[in-house]
N, C-alpha and C. Protein backbone atom coordinates (compact mmCIF):
# COMPACT_ATOMS: atom_id res chain seq x y z
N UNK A 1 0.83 -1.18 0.00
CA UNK A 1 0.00 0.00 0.00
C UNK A 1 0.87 1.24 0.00
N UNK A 2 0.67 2.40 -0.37
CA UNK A 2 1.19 3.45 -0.92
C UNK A 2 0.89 4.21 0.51
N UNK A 3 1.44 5.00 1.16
CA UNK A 3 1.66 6.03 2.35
C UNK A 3 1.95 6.84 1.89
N UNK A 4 1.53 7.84 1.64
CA UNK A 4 1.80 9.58 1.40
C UNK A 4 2.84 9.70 2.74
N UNK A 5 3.61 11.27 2.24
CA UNK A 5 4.50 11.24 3.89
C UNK A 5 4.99 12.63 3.31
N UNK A 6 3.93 13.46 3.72
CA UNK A 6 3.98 14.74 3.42
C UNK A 6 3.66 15.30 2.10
N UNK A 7 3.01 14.58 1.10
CA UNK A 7 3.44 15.11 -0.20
C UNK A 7 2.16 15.45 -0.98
N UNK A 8 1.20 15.56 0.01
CA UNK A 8 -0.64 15.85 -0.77
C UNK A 8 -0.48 17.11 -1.09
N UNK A 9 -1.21 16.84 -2.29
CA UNK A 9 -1.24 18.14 -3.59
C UNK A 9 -2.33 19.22 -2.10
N UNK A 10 -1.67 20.35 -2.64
CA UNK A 10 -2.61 20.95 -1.57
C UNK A 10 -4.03 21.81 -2.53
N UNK A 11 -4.81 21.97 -1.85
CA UNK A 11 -6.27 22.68 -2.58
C UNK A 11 -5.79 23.94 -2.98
N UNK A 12 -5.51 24.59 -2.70
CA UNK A 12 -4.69 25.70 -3.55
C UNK A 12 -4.03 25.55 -4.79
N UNK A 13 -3.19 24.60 -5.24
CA UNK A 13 -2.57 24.41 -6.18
C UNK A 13 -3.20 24.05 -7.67
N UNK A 14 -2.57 24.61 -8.53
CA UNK A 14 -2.95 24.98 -9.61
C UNK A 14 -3.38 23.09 -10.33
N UNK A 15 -2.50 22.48 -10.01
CA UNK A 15 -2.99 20.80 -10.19
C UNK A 15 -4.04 20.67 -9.83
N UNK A 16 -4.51 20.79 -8.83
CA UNK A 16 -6.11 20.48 -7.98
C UNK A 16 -6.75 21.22 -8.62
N UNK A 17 -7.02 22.50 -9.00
CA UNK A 17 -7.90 23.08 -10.34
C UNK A 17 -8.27 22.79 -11.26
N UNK A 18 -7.17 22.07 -12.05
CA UNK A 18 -7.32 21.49 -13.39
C UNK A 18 -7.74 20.30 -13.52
N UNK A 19 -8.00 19.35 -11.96
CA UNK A 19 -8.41 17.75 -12.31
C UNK A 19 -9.86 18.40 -11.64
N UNK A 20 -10.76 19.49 -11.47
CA UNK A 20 -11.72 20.48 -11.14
C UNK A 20 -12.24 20.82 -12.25
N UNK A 21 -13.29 19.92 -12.94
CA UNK A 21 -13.75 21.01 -14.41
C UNK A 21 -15.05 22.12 -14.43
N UNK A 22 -15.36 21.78 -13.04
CA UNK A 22 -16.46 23.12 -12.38
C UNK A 22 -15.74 24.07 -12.27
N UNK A 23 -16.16 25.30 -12.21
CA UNK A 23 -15.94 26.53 -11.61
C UNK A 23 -16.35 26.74 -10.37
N UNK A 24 -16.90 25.71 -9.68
CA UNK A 24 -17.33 25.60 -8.55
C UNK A 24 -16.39 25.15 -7.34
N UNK A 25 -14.99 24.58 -7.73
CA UNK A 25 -13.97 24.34 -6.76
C UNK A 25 -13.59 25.28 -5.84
N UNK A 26 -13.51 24.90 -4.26
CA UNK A 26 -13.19 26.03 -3.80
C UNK A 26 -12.54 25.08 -2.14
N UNK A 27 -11.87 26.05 -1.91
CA UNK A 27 -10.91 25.57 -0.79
C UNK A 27 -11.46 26.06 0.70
N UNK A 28 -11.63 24.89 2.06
CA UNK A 28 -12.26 25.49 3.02
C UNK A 28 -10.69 26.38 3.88
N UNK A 29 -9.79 25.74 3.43
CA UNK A 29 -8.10 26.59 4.13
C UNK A 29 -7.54 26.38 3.18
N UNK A 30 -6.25 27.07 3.12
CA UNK A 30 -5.30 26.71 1.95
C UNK A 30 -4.77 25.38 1.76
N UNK A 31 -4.58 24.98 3.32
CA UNK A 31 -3.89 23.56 3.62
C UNK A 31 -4.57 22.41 2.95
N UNK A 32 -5.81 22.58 2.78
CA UNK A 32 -6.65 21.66 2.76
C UNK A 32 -6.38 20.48 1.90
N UNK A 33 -6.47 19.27 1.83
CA UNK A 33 -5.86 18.61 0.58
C UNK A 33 -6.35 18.30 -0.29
N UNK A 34 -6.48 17.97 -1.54
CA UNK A 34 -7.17 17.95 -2.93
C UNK A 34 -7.60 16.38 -3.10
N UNK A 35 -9.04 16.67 -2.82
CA UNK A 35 -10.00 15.32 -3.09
C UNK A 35 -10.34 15.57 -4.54
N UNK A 36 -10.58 14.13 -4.90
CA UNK A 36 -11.13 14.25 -6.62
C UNK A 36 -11.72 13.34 -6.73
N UNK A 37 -12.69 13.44 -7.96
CA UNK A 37 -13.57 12.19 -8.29
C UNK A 37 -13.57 12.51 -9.66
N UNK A 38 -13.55 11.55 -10.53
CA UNK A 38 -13.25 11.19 -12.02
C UNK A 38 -14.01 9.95 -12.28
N UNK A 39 -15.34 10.05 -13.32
CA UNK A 39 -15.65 8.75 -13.71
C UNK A 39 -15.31 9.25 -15.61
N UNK A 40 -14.83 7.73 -15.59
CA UNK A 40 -14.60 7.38 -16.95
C UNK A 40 -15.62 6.84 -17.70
N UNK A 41 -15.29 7.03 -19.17
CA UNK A 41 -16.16 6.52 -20.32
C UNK A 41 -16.93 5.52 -20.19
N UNK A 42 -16.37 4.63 -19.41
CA UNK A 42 -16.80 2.85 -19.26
C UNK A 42 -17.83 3.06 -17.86
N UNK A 43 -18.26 4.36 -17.36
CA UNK A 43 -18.75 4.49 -16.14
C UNK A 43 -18.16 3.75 -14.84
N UNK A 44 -16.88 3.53 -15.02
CA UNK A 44 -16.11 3.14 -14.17
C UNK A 44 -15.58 5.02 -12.99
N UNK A 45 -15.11 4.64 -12.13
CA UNK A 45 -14.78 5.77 -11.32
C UNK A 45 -14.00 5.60 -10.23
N UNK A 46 -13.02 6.91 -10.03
CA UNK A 46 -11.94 6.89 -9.14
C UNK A 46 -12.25 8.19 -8.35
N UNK A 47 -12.12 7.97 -7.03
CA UNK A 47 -12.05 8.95 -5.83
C UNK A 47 -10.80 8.92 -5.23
N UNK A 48 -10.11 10.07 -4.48
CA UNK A 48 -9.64 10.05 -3.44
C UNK A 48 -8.63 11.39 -3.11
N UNK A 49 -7.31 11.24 -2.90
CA UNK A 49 -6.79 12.65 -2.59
C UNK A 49 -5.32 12.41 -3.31
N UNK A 50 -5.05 13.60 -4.06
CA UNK A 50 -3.77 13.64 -5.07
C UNK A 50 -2.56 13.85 -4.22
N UNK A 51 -1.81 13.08 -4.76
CA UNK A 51 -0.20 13.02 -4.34
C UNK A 51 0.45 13.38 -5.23
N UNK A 52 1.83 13.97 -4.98
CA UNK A 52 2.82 14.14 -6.08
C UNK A 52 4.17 13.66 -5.14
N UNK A 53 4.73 12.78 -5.82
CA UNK A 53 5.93 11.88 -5.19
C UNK A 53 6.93 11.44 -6.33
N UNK A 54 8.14 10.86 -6.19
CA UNK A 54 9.65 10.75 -6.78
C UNK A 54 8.93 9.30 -7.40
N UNK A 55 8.77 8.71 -8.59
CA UNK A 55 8.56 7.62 -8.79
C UNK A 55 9.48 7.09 -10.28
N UNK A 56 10.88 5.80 -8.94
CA UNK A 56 11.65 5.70 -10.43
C UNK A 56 11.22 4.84 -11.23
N UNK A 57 11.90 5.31 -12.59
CA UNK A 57 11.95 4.85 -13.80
C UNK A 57 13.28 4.14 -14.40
N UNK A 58 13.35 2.88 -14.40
CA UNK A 58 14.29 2.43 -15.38
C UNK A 58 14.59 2.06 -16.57
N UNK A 59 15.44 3.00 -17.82
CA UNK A 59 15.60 2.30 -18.79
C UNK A 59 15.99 1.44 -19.17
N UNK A 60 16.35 0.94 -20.22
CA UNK A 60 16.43 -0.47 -21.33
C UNK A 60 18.26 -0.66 -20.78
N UNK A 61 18.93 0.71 -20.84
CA UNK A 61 20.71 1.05 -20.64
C UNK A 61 20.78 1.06 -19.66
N UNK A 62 19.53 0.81 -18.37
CA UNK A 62 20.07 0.96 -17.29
C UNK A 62 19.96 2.20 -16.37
N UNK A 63 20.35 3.31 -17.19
CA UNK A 63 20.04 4.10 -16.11
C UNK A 63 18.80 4.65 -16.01
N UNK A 64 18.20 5.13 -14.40
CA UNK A 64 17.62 5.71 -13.74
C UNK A 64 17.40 7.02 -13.88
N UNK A 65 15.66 7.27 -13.74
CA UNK A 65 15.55 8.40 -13.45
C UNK A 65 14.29 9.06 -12.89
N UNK A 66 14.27 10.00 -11.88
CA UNK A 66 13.08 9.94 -10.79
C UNK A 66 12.30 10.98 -10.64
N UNK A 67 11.25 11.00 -11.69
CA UNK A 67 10.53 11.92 -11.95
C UNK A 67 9.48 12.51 -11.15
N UNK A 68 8.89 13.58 -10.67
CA UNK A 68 8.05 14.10 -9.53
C UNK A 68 6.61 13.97 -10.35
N UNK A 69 6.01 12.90 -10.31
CA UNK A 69 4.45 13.01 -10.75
C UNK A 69 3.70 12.96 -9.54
N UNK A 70 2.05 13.39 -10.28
CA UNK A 70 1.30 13.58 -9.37
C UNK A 70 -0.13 12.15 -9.83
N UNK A 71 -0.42 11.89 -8.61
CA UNK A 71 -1.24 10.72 -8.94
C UNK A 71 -2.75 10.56 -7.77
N UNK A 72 -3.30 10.03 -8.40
CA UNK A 72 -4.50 9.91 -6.38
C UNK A 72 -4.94 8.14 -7.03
């Protein structure tokens, strides 16, 4: 299981807006952390709260590299 450890997208941030396709998003503190809900084409659907964390990648040559994405 995945443990966040400090790294929730916060409600302020311009990421949490854009996975927001209302104009209706709005933050109760700045701190607050960015819940989302997304249903897909297939009426399938994902909830929960966005992270952005170091997640490596290895190529084919071997080397490494540890890109900062954001995910929930």
């Amino acid at each position: 299981l995945y443990k966040p450890n400090n790294n929730l997208v916060q409600c302020v941030d311009q990421l949490c807006a854009g996975v927001h396709l209302t104009s209706d998003h709005h933050c109760d503190t700045p701190d607050d952390q960015c819940d989302y809900e997304v249903e897909y084409a297939d009426h399938g659907s994902s909830l929960g709260v966005l992270v952005r964390d170091y997640v490596p990648l290895q190529f084919t040559n071997g080397s490494v590299i540890h890109p900062k994405i954001a995910f929930g």
